[in-house]
PDB file of N, CA and C in Angstrom:
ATOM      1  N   UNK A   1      24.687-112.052  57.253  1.00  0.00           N
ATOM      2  CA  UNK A   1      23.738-113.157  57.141  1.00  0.00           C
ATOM      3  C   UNK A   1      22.323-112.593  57.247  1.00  0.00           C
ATOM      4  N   UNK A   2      21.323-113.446  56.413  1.00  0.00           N
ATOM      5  CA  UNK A   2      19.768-112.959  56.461  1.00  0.00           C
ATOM      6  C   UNK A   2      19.435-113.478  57.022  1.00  0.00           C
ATOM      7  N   UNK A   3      18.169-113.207  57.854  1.00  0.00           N
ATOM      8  CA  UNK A   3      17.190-114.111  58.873  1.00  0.00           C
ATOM      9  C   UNK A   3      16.830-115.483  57.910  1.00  0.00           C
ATOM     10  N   UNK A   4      17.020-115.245  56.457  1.00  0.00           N
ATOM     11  CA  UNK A   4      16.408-116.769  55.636  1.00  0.00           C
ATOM     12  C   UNK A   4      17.957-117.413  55.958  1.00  0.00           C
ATOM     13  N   UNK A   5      18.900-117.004  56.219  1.00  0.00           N
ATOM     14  CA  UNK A   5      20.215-117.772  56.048  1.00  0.00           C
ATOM     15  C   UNK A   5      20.137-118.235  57.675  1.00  0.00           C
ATOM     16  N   UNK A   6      19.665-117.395  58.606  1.00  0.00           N
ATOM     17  CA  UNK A   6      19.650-118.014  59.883  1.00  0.00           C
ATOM     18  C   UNK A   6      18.834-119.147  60.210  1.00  0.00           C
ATOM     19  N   UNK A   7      18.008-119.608  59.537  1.00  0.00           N
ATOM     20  CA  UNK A   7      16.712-120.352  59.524  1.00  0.00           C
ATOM     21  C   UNK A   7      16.788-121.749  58.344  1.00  0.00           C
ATOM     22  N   UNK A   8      17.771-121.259  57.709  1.00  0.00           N
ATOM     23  CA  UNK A   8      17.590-121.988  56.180  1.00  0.00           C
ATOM     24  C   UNK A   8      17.709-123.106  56.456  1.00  0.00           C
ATOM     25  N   UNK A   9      18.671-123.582  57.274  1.00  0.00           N
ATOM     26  CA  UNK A   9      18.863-125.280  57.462  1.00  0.00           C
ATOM     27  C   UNK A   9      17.565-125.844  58.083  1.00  0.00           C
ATOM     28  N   UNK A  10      17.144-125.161  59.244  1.00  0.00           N
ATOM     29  CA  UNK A  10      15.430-125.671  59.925  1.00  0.00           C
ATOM     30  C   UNK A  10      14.326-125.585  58.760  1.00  0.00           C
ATOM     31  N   UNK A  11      14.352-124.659  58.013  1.00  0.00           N
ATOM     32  CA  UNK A  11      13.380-124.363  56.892  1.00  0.00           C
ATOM     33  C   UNK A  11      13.242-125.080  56.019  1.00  0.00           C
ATOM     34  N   UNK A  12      14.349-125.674  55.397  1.00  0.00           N
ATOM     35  CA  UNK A  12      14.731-126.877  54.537  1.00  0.00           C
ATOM     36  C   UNK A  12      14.206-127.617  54.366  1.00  0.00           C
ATOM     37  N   UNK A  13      14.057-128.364  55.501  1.00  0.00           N
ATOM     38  CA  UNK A  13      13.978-129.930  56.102  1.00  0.00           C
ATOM     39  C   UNK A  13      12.665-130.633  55.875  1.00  0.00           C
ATOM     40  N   UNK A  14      12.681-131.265  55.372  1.00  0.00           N
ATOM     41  CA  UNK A  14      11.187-131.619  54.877  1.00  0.00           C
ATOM     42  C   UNK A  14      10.093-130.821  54.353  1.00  0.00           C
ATOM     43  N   UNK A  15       8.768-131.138  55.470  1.00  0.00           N
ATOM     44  CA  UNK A  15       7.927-129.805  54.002  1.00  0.00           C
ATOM     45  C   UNK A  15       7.873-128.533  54.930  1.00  0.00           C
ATOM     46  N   UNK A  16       8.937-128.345  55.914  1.00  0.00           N
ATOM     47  CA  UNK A  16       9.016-126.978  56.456  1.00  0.00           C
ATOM     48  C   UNK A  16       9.143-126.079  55.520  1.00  0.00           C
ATOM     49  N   UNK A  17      10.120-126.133  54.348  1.00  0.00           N
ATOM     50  CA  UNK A  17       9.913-124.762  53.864  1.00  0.00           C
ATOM     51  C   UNK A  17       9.012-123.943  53.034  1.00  0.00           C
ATOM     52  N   UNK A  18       7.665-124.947  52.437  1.00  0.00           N
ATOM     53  CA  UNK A  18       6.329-124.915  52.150  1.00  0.00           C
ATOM     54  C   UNK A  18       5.206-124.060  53.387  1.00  0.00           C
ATOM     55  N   UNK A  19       6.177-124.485  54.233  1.00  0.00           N
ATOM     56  CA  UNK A  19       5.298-124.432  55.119  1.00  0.00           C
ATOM     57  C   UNK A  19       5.220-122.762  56.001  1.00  0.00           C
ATOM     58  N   UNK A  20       6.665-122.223  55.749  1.00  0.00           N
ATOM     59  CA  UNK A  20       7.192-121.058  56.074  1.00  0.00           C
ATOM     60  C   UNK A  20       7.070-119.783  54.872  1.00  0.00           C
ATOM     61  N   UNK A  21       7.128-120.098  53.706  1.00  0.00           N
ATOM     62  CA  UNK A  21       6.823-119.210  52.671  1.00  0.00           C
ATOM     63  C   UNK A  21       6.015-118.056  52.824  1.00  0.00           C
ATOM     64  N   UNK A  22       5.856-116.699  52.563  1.00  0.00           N
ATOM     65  CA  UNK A  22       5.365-115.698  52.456  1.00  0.00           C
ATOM     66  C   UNK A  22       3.480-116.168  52.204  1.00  0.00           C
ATOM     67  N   UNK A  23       3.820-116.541  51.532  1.00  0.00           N
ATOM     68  CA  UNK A  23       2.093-116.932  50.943  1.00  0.00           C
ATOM     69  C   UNK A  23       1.760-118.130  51.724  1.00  0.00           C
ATOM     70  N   UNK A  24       2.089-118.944  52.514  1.00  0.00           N
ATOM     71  CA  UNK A  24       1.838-119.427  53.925  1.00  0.00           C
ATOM     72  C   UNK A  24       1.723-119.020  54.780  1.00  0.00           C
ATOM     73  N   UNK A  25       2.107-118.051  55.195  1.00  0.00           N
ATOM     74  CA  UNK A  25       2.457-117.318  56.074  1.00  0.00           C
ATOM     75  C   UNK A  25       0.798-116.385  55.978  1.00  0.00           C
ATOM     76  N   UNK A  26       0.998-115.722  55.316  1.00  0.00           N
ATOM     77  CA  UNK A  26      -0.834-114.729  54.742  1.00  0.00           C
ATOM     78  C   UNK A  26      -1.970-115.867  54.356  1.00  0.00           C
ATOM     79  N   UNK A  27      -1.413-116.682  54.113  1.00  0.00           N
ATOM     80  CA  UNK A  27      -2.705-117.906  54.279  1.00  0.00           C
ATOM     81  C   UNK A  27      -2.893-118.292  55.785  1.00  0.00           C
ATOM     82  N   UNK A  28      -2.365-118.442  56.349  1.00  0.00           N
ATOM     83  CA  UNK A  28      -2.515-118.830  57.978  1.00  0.00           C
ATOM     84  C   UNK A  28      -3.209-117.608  58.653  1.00  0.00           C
ATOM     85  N   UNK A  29      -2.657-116.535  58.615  1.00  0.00           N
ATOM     86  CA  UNK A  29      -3.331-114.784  58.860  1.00  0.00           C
ATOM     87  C   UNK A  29      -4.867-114.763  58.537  1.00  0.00           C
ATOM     88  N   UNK A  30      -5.399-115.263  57.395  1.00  0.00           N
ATOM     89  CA  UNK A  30      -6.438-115.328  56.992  1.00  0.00           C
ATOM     90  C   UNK A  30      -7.237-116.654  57.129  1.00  0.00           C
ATOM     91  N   UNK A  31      -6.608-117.616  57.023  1.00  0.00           N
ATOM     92  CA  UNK A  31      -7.632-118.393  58.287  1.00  0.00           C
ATOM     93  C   UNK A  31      -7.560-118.157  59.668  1.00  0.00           C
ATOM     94  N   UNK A  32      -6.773-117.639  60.092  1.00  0.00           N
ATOM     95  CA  UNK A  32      -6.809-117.052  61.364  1.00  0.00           C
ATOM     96  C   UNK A  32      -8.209-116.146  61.934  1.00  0.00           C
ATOM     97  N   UNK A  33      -7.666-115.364  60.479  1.00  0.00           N
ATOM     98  CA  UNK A  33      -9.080-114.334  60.704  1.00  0.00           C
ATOM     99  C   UNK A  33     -10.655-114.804  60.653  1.00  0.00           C
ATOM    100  N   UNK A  34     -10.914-115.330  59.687  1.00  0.00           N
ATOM    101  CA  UNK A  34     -11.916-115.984  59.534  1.00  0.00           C
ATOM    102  C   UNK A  34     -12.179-117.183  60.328  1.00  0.00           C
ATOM    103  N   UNK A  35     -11.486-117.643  61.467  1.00  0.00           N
ATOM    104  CA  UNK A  35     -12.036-118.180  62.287  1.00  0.00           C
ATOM    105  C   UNK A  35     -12.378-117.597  63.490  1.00  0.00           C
ATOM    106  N   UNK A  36     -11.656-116.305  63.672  1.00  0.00           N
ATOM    107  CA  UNK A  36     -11.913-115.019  64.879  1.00  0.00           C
ATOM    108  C   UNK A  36     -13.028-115.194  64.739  1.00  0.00           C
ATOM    109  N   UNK A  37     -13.653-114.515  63.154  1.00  0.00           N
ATOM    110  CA  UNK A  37     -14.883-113.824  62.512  1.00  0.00           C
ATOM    111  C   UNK A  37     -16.013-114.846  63.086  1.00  0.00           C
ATOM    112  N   UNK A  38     -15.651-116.119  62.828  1.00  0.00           N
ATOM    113  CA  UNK A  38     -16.771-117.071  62.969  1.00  0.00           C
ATOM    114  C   UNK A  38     -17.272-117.270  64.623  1.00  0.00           C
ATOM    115  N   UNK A  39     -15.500-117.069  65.369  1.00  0.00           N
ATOM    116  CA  UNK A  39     -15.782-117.210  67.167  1.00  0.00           C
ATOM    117  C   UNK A  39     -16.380-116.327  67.312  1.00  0.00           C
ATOM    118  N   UNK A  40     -16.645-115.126  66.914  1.00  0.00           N
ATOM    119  CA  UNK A  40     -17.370-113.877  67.213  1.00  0.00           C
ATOM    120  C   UNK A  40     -18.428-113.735  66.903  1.00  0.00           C
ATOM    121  N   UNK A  41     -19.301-114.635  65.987  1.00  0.00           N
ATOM    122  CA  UNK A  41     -20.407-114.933  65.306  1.00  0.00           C
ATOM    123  C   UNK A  41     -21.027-115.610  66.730  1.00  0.00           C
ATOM    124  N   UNK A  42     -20.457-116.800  66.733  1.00  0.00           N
ATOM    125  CA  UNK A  42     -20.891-117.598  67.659  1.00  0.00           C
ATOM    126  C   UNK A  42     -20.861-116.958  69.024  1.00  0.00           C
ATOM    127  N   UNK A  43     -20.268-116.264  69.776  1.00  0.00           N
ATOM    128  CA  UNK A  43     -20.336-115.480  70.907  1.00  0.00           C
ATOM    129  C   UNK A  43     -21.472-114.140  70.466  1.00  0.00           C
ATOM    130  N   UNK A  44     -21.538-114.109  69.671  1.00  0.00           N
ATOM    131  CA  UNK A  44     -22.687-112.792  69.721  1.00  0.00           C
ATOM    132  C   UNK A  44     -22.016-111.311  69.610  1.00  0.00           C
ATOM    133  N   UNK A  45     -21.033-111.591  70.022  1.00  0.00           N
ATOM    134  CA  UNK A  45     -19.887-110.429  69.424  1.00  0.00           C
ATOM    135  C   UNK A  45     -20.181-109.602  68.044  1.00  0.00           C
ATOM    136  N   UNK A  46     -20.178-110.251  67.277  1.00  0.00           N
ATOM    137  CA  UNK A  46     -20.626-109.314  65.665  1.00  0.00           C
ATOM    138  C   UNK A  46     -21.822-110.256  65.100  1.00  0.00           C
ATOM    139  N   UNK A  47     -22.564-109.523  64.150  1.00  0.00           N
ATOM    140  CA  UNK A  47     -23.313-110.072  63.724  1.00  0.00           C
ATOM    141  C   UNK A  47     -22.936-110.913  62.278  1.00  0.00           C
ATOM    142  N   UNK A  48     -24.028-111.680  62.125  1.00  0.00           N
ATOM    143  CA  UNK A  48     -23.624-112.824  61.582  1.00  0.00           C
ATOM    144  C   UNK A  48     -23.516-112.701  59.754  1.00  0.00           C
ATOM    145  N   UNK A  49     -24.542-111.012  59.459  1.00  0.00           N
ATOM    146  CA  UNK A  49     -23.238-110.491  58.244  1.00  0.00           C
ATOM    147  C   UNK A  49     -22.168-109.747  58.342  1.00  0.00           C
ATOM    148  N   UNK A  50     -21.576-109.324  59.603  1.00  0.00           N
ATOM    149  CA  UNK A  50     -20.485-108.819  59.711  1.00  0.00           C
ATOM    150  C   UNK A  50     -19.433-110.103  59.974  1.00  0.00           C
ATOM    151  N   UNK A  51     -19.436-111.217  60.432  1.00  0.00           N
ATOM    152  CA  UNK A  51     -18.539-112.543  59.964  1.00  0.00           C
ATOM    153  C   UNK A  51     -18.515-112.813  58.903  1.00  0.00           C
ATOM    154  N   UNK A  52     -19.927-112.803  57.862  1.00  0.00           N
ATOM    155  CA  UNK A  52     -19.701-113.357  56.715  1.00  0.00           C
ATOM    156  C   UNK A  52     -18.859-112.592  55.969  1.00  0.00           C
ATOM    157  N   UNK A  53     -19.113-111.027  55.967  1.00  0.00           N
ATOM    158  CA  UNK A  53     -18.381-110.331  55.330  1.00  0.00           C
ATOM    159  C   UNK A  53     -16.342-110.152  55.597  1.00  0.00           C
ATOM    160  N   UNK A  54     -16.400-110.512  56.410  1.00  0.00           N
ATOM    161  CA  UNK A  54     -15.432-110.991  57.352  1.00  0.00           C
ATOM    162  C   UNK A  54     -14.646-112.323  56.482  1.00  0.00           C
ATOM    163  N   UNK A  55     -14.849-113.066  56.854  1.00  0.00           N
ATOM    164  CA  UNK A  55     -14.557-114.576  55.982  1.00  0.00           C
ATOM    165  C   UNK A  55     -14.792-114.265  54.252  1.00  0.00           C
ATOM    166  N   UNK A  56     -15.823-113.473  53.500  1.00  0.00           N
ATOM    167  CA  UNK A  56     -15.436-113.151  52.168  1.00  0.00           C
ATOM    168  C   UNK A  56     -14.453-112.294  52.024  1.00  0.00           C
ATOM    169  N   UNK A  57     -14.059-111.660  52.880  1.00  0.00           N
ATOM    170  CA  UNK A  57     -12.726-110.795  52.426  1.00  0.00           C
ATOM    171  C   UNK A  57     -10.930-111.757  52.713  1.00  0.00           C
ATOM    172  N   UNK A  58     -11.407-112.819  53.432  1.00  0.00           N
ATOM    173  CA  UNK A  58     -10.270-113.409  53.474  1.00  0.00           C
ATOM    174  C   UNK A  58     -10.488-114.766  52.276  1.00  0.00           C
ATOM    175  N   UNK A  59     -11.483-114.787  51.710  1.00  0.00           N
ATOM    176  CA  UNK A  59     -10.716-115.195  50.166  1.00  0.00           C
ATOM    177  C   UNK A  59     -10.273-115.137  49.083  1.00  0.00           C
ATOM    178  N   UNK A  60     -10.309-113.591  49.008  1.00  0.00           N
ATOM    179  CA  UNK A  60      -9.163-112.802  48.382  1.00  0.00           C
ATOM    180  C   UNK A  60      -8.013-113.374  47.831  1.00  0.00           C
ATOM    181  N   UNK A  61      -7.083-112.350  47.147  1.00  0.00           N
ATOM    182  CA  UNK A  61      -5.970-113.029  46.679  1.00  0.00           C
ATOM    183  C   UNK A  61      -5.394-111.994  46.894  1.00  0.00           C
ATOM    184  N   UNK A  62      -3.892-111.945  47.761  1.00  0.00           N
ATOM    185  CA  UNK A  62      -2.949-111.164  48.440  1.00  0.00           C
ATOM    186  C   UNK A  62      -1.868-111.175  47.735  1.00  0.00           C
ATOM    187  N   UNK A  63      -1.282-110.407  47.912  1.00  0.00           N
ATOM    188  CA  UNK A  63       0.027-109.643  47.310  1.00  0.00           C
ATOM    189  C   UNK A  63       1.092-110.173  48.364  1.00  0.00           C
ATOM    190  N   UNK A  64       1.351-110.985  48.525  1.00  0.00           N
ATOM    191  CA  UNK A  64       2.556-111.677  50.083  1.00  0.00           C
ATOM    192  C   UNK A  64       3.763-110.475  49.963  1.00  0.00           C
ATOM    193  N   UNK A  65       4.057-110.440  48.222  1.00  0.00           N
ATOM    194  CA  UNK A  65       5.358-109.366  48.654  1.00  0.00           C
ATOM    195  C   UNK A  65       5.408-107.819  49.001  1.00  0.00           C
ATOM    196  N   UNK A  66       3.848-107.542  48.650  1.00  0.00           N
ATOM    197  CA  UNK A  66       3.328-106.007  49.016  1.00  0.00           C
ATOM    198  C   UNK A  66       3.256-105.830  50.214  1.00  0.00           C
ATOM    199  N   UNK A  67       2.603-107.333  50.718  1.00  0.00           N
ATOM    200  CA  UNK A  67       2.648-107.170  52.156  1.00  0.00           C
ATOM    201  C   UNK A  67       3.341-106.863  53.111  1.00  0.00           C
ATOM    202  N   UNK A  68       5.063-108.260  52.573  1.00  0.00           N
ATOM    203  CA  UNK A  68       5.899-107.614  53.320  1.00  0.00           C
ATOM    204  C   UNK A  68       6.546-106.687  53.333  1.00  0.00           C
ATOM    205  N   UNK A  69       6.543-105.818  52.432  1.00  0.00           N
ATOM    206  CA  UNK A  69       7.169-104.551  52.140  1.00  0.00           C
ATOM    207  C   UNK A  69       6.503-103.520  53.050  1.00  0.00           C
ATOM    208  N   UNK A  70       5.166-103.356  53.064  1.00  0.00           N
ATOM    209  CA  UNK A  70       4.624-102.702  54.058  1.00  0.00           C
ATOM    210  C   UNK A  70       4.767-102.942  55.737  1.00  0.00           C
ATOM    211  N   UNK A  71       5.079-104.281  55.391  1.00  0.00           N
ATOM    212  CA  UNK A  71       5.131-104.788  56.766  1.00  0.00           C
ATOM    213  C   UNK A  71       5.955-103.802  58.128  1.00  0.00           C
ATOM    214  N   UNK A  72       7.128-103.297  57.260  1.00  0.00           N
ATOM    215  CA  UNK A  72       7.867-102.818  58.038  1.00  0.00           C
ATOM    216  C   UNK A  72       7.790-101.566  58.671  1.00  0.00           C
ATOM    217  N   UNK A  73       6.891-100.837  58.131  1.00  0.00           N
ATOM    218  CA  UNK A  73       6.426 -99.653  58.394  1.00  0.00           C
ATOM    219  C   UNK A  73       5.366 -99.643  59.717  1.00  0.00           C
ATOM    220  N   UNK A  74       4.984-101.017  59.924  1.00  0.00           N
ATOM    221  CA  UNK A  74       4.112-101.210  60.939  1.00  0.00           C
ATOM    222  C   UNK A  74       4.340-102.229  62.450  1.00  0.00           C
ATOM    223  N   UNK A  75       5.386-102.859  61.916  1.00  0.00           N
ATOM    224  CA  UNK A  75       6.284-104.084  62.405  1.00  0.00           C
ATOM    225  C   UNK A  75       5.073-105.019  62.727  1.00  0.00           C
ATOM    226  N   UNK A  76       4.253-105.148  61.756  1.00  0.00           N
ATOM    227  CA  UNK A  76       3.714-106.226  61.765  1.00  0.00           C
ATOM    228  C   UNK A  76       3.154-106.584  60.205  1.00  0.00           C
ATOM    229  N   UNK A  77       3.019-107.285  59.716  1.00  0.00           N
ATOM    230  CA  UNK A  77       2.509-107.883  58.465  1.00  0.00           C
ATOM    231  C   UNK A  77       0.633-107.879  58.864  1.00  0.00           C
ATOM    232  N   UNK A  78       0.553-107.745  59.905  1.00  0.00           N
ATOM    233  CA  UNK A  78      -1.385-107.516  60.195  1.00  0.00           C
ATOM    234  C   UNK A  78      -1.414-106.327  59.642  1.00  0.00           C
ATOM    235  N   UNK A  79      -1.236-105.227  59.888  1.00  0.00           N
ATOM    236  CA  UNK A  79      -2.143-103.713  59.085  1.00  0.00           C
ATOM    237  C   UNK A  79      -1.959-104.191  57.883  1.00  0.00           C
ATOM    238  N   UNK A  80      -1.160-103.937  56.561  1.00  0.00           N
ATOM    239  CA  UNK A  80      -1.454-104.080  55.787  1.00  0.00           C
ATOM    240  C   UNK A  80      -2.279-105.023  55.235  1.00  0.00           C
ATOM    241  N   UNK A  81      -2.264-106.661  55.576  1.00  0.00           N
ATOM    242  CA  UNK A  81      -2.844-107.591  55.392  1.00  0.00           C
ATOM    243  C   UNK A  81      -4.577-106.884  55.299  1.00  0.00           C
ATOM    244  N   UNK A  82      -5.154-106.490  56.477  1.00  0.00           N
ATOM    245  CA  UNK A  82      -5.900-106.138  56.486  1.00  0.00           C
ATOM    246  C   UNK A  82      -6.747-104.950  56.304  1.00  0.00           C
ATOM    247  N   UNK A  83      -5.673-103.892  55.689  1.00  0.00           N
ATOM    248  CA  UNK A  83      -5.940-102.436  54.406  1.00  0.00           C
ATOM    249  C   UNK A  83      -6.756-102.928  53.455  1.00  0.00           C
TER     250      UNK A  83
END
């Protein structure tokens, strides 16, 4: 059995499995990021073209399956995301 076969019935179910998809999944990562970028703006943490530049790189367009392929080499889907 695959982790999608362990999950598949919860995943299913309404708009969960929209919601779980690879390219959901790296869309959430990247608003993630770009809201770090912006808390860090606002704390004084980075400056306020190092957020912007920050938030333009997360509207990009990602490769979800490159990603996860790399993923494993790092056991996380963050390094590559952010290569």
């Amino acid at each position: 059995m695959t982790s999608e076969g362990l999950f598949a019935g919860t995943y299913a179910r309404g708009g969960a499995a929209q919601a779980v998809t690879a390219e959901a999944w790296v869309q959430a990562m990247l608003e993630a990021e770009a809201a770090l970028a912006s808390a860090c703006v606002s704390e004084g943490l980075i400056s306020a073209q190092a957020g912007e530049a920050i938030r333009e790189a997360t509207r990009g367009s990602f490769d979800a399956g490159a990603i996860a392929s790399d993923a494993a080499a790092h056991a996380t889907p963050v390094i590559p995301l952010v290569r």
